[in-house]
N, C-alpha and C. Protein backbone atom coordinates (compact mmCIF):
# COMPACT_ATOMS: atom_id res chain seq x y z
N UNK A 1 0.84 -1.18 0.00
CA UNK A 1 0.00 0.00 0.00
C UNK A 1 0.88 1.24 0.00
N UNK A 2 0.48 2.07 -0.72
CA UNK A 2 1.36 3.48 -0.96
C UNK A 2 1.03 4.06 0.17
N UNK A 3 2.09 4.73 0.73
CA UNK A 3 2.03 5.54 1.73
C UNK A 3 1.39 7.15 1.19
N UNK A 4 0.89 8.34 1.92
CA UNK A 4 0.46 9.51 1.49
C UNK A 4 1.30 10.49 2.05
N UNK A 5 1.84 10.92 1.53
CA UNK A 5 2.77 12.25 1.64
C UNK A 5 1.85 13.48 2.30
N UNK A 6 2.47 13.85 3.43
CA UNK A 6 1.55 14.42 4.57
C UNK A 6 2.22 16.49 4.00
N UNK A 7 1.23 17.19 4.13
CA UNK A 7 1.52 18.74 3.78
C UNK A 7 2.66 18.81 4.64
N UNK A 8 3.58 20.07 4.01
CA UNK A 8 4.49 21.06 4.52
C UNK A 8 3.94 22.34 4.78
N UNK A 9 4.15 22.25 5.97
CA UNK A 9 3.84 24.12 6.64
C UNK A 9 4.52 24.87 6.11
N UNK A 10 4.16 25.90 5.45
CA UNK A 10 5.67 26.77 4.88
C UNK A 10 5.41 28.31 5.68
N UNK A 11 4.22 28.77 6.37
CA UNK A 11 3.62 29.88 6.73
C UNK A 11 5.00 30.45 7.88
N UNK A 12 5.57 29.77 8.62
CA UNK A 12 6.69 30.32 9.60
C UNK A 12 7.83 30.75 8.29
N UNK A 13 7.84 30.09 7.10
CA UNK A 13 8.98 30.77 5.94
C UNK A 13 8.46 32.23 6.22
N UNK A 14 7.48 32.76 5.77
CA UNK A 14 7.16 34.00 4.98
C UNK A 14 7.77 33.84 3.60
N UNK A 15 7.35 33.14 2.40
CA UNK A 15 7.69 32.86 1.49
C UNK A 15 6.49 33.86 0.61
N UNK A 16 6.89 34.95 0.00
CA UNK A 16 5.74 35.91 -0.85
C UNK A 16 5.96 35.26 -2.07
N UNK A 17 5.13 35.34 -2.61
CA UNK A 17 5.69 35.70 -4.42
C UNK A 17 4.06 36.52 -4.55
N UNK A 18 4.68 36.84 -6.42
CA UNK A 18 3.98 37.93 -7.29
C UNK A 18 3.20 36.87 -8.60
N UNK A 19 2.07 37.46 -8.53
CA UNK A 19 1.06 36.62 -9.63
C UNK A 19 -0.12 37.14 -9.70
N UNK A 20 0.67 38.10 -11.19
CA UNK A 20 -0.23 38.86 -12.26
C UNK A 20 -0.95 40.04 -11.13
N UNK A 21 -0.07 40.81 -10.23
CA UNK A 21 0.50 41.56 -9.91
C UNK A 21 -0.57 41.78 -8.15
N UNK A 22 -0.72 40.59 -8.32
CA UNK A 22 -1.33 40.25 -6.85
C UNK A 22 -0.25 39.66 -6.17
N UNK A 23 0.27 39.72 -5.06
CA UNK A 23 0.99 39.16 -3.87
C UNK A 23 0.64 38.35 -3.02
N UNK A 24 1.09 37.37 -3.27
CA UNK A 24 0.53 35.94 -2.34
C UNK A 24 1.39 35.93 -0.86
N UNK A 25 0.88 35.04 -0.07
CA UNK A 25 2.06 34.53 0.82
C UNK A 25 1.43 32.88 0.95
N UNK A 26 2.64 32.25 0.72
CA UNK A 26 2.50 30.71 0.77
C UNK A 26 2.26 30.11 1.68
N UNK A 27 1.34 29.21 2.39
CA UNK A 27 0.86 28.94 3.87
C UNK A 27 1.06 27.40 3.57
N UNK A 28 0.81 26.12 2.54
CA UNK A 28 1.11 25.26 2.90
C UNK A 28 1.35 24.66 1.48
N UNK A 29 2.56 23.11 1.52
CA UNK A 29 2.32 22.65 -0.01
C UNK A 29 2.36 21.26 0.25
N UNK A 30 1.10 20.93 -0.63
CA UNK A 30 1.04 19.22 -0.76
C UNK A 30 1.53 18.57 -1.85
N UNK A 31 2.81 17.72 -1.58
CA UNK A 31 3.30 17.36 -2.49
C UNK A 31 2.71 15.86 -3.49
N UNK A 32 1.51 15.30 -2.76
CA UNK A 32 0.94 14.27 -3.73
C UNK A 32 0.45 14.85 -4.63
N UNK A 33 -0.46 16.32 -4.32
CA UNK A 33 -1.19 16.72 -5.62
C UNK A 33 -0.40 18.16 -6.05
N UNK A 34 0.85 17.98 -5.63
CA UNK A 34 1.77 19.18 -6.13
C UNK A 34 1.14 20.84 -6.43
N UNK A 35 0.60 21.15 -5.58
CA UNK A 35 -0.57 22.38 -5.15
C UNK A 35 0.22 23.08 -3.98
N UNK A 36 -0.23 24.48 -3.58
CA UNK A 36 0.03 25.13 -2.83
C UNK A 36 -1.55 25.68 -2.22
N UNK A 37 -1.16 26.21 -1.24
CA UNK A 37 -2.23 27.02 -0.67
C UNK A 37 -1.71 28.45 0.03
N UNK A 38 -2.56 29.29 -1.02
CA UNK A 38 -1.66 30.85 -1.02
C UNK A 38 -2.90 31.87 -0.15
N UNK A 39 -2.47 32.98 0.39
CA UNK A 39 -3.21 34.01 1.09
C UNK A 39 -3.03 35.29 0.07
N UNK A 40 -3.62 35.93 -0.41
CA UNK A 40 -3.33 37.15 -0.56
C UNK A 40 -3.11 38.06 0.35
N UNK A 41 -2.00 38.92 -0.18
CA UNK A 41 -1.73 39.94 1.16
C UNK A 41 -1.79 41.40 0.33
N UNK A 42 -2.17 41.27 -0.77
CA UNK A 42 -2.21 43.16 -1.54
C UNK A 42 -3.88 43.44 -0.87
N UNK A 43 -3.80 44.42 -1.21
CA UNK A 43 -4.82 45.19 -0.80
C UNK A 43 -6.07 45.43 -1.91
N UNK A 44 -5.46 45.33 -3.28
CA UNK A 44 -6.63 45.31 -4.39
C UNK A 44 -7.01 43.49 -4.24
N UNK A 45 -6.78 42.97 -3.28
CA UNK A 45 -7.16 41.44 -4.17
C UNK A 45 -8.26 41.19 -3.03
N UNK A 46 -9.00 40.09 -3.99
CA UNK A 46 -9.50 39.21 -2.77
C UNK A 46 -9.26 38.52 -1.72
N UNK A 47 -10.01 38.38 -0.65
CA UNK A 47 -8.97 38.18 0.43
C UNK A 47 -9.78 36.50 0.35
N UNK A 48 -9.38 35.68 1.54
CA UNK A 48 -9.45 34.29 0.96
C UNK A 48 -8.11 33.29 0.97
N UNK A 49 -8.18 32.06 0.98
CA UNK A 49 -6.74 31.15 0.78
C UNK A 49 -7.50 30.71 -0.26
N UNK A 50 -6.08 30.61 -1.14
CA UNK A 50 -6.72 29.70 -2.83
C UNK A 50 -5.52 28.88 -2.64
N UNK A 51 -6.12 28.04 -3.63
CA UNK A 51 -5.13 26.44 -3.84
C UNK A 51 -4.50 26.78 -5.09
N UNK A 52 -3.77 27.11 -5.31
CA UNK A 52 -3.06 26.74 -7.14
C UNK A 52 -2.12 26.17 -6.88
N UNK A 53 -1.80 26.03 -8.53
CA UNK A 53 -1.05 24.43 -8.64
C UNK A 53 0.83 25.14 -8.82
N UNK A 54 1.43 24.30 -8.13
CA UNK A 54 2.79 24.61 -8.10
C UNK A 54 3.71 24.47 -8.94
N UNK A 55 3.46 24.54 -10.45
CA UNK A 55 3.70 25.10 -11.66
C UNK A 55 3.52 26.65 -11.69
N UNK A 56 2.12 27.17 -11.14
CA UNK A 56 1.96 28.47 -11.86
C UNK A 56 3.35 29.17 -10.88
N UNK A 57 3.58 28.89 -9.92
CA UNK A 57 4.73 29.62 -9.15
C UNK A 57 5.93 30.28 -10.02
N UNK A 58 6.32 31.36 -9.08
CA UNK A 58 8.00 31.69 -10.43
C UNK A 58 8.57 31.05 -9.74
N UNK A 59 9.76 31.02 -10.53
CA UNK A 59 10.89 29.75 -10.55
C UNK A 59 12.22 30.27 -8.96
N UNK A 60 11.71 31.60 -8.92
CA UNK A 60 12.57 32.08 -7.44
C UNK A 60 11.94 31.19 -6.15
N UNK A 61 10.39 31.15 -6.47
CA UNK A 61 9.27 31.14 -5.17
C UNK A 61 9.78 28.83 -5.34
N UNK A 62 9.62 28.57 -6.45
CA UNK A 62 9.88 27.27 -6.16
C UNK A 62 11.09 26.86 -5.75
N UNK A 63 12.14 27.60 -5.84
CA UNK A 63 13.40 27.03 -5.59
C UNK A 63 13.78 27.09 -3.53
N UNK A 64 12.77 28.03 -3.18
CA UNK A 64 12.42 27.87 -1.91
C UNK A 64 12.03 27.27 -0.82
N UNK A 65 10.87 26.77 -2.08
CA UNK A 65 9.96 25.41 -1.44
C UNK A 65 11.11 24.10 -1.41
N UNK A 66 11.45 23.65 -2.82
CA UNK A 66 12.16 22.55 -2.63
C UNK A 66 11.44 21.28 -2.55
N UNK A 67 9.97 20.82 -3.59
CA UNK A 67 9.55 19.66 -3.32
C UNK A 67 9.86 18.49 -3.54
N UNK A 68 11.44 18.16 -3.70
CA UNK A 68 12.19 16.95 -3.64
C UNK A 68 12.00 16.40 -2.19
């Protein structure tokens, strides 16, 4: 039986990134379904945690995470 790869807290990082000129901050990443779960922190955005997928990330914000 496959074991399930349990989330990483990343919210004590303070890991920001920029997407399409909204400012996220990264709160957790699950590496079975390779997703993040982001907060907005700008002030024009909706406020809310969204899930996107850890592709759309820039390549600074992934090299942070590290989901090896």
């Amino acid at each position: 039986m496959a074991k399930k790869k349990k989330s990483i807290e990343l919210s004590e990082k303070n890991i920001v990134c920029k997407i399409d000129d909204v400012e996220y901050k990264i709160i957790r990443f699950y590496p079975a379904r390779m997703t993040v779960d982001v907060k907005a922190v700008s002030k024009n955005a909706q406020k809310g945690q969204l899930n996107i997928p850890f592709a759309h990330l820039p390549k600074a914000t992934k090299q942070l995470i590290k989901p090896n």
